[in-house]
C-alpha atoms as a PDB file:
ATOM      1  CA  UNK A   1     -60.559  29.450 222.571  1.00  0.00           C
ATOM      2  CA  UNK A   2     -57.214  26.993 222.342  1.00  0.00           C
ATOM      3  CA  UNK A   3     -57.725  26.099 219.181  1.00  0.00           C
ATOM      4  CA  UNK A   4     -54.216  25.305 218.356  1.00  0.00           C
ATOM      5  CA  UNK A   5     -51.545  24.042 220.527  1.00  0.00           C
ATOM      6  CA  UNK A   6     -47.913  23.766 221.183  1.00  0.00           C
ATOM      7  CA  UNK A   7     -46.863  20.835 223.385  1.00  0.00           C
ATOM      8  CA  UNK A   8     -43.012  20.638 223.757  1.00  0.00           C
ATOM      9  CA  UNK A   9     -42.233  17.318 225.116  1.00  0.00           C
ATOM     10  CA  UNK A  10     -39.166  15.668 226.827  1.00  0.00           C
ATOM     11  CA  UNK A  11     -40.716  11.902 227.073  1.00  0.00           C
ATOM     12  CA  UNK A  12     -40.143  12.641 231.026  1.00  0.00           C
ATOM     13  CA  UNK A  13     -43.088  11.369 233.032  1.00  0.00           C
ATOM     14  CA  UNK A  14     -44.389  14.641 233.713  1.00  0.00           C
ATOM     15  CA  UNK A  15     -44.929  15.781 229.745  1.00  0.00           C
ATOM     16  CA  UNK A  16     -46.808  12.356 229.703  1.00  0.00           C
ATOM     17  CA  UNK A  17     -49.100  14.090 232.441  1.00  0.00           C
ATOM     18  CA  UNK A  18     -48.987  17.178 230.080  1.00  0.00           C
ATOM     19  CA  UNK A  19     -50.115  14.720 227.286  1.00  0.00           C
ATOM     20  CA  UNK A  20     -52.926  13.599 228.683  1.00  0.00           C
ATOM     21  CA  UNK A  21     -54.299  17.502 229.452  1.00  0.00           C
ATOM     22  CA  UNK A  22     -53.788  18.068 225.655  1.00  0.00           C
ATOM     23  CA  UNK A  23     -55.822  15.329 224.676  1.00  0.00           C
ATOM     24  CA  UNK A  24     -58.527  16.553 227.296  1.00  0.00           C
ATOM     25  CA  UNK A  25     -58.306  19.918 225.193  1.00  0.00           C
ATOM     26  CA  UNK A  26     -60.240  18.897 222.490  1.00  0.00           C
ATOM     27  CA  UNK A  27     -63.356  19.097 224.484  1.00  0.00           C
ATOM     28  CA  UNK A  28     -62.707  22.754 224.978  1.00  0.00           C
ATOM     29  CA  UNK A  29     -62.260  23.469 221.182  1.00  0.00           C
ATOM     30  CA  UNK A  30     -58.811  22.894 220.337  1.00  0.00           C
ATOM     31  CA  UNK A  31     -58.816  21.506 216.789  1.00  0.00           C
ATOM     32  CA  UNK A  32     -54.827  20.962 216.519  1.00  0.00           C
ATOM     33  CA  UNK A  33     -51.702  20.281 218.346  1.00  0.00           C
ATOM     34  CA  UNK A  34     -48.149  20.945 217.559  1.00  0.00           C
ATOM     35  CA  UNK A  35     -45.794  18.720 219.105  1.00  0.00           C
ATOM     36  CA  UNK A  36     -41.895  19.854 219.626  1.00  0.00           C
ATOM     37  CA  UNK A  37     -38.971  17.728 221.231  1.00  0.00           C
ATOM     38  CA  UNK A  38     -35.507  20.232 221.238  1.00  0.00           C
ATOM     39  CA  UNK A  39     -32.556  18.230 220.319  1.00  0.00           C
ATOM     40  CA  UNK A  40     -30.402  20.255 223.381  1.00  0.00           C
ATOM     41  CA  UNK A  41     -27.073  21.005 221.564  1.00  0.00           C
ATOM     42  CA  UNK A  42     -25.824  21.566 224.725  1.00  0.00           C
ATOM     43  CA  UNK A  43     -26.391  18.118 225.994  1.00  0.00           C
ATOM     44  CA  UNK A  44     -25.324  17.026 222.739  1.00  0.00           C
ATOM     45  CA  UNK A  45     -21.918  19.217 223.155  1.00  0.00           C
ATOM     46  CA  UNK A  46     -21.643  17.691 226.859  1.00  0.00           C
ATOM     47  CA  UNK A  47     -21.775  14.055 225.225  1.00  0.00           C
ATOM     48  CA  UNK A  48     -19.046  14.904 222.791  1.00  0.00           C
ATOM     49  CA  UNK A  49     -16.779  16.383 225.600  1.00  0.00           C
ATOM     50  CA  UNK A  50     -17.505  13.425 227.932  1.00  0.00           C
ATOM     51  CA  UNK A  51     -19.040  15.116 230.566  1.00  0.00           C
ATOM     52  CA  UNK A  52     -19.253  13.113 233.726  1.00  0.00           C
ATOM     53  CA  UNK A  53     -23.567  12.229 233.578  1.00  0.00           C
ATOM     54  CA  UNK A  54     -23.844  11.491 230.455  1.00  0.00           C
ATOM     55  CA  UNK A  55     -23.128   7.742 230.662  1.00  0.00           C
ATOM     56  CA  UNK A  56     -20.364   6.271 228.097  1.00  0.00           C
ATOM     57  CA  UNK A  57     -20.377   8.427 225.500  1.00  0.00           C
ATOM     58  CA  UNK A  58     -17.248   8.407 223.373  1.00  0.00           C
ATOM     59  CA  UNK A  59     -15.006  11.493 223.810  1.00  0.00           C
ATOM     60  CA  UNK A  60     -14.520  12.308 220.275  1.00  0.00           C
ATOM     61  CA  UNK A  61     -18.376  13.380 218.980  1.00  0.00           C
ATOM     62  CA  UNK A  62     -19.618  11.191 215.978  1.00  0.00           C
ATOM     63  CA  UNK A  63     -22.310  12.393 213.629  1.00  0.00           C
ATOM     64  CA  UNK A  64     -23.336   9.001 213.868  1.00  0.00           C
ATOM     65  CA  UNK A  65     -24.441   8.960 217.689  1.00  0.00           C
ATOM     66  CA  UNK A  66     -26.526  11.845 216.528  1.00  0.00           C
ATOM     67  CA  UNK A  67     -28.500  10.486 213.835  1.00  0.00           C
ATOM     68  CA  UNK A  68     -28.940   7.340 215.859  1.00  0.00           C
ATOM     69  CA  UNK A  69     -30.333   9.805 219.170  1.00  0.00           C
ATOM     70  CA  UNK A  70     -32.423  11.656 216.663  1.00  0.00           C
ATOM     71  CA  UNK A  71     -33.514   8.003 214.976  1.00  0.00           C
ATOM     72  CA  UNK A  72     -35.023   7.320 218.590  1.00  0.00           C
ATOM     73  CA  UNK A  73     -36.591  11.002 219.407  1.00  0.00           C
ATOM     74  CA  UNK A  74     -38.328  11.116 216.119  1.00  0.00           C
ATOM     75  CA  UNK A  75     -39.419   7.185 216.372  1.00  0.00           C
ATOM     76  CA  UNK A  76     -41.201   7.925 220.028  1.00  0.00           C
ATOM     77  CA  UNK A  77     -42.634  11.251 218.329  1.00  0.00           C
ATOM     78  CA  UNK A  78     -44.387   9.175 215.544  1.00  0.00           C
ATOM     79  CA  UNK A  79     -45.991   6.898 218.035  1.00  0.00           C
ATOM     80  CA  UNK A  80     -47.213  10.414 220.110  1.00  0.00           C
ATOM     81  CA  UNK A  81     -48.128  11.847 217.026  1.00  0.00           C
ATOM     82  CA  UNK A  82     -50.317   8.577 216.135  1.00  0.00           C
ATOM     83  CA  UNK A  83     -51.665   8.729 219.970  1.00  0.00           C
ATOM     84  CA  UNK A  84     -52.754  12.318 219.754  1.00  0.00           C
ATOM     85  CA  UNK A  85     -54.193  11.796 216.254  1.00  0.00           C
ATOM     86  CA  UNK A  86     -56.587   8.841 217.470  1.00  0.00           C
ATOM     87  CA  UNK A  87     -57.742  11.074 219.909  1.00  0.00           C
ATOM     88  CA  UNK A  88     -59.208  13.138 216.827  1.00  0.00           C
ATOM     89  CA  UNK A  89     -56.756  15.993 216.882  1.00  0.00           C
ATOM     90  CA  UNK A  90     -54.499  17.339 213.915  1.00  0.00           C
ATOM     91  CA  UNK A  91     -51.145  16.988 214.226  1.00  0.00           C
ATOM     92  CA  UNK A  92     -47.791  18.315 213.558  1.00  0.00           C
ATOM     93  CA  UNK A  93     -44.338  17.491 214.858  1.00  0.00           C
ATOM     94  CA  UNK A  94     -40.612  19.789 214.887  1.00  0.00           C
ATOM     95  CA  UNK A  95     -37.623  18.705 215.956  1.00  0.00           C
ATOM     96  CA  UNK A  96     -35.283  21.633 216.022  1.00  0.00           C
ATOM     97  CA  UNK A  97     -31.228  21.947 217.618  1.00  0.00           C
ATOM     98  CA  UNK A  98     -31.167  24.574 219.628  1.00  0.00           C
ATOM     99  CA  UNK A  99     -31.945  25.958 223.609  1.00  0.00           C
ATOM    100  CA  UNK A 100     -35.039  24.373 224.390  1.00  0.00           C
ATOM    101  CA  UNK A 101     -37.162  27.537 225.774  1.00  0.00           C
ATOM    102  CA  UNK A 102     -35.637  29.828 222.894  1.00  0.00           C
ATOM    103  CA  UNK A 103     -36.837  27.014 220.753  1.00  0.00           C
ATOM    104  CA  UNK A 104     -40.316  26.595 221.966  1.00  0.00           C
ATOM    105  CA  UNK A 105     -40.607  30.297 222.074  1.00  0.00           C
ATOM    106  CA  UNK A 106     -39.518  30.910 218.832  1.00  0.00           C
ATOM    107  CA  UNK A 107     -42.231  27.916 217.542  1.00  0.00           C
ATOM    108  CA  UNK A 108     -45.172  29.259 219.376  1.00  0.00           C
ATOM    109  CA  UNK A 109     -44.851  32.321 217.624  1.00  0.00           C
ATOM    110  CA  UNK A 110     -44.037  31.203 213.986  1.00  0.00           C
ATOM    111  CA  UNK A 111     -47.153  28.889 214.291  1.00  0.00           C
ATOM    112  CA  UNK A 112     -49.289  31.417 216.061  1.00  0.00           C
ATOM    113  CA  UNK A 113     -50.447  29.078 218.685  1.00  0.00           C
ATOM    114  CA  UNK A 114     -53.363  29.931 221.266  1.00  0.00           C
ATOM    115  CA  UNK A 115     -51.765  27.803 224.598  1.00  0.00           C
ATOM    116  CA  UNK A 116     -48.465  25.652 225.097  1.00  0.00           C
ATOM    117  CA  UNK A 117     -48.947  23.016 227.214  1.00  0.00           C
ATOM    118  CA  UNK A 118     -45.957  21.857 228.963  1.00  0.00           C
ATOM    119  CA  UNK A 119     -44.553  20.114 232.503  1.00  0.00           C
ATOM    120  CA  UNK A 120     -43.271  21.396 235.430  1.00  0.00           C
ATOM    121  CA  UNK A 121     -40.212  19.213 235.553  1.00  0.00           C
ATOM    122  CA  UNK A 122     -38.398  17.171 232.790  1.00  0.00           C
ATOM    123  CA  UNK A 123     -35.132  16.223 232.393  1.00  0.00           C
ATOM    124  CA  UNK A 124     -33.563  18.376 234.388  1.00  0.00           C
ATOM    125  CA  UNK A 125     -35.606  18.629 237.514  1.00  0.00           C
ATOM    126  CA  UNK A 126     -33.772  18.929 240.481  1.00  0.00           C
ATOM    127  CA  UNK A 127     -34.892  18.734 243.975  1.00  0.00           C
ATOM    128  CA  UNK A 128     -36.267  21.524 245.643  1.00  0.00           C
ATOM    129  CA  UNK A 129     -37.428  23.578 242.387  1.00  0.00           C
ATOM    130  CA  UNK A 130     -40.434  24.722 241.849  1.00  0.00           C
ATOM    131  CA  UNK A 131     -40.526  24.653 238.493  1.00  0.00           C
ATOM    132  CA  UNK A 132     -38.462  23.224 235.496  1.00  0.00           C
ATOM    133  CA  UNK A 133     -35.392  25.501 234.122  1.00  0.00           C
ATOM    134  CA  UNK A 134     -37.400  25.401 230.604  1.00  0.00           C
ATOM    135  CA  UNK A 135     -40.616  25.925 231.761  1.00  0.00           C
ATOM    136  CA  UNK A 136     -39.764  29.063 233.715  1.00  0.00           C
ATOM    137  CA  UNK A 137     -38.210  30.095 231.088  1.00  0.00           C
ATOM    138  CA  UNK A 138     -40.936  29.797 229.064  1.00  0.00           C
ATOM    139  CA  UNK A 139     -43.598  31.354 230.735  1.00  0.00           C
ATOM    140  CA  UNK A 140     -41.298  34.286 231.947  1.00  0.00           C
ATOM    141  CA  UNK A 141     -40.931  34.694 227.310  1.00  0.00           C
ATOM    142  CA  UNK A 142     -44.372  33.894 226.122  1.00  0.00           C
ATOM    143  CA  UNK A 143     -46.661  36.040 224.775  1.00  0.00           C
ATOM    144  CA  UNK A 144     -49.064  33.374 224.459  1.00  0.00           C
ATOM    145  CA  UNK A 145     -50.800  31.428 227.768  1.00  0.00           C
ATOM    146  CA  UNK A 146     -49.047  29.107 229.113  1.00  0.00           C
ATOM    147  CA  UNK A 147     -50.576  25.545 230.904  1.00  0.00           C
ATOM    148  CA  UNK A 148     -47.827  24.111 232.928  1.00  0.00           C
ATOM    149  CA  UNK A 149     -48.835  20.545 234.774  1.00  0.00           C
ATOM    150  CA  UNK A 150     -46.897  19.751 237.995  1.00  0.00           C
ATOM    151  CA  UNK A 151     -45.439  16.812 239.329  1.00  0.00           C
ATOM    152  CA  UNK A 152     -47.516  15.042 241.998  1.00  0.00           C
END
């Protein structure tokens, strides 16, 4: 029924839930799993500008910070992609720039998955919403099903 996945990840403890639901999948048929992290380019634009929040980031923007932020993103999505594998799924991995839920949207289309699989709340959760910016967004644009695992 799932047999293909998307599960867009932020590394935030509640896509770590998420993880663990896609690696239950495979039980219920789903053969392979598509993993996507969106490189924000707005929170890459806010570190450039030295936005208040985004810790000591240098005013003028330097190529360099982003090739050592993307370094790190695609480092921990080797070691998920290894995880996921081990638990006997295929795997693929996409790191885009872009809006996050236009991104994931635009993914789970081109690859013509069955389900996305994502968390409630990730980076930006906020108290008192009920669900993540991005993942409302994303089940409010998908044609496709959409699992989303809450926050205990």
């Amino acid at each position: 029924m799932f047999r293909k996945i998307l599960y867009p990840t932020d590394f935030s403890d509640c896509a770590v839930k998420a993880r663990e639901y896609v690696k239950k999948l495979k039980e219920a048929g789903t053969e392979e799993v598509v993993i996507v992290y969106v490189i924000d380019v707005r929170e890459m634009a806010a570190m450039a500008s030295g936005v208040p929040g985004f810790g000591e980031m240098p005013v003028t923007y330097d190529y360099e910070v982003q090739k050592m932020v993307r370094a790190n993103i695609e480092k921990e999505l080797e070691e998920l992609k290894t995880e996921i594998e081990t638990a006997g799924l295929k795997v693929s991995v996409k790191t885009p720039e872009g809006n996050p839920h236009k991104e994931i949207l635009k993914i789970a289309e081109d690859e013509d998955v069955s389900l996305i699989v994502l968390g409630s709340h990730g980076k930006s959760n906020l108290k008192g919403m009920l669900l993540g910016s991005v993942s409302e967004k994303v089940i409010r644009g998908s044609k496709r099903p959409v699992l989303v695992i809450k926050r205990d």
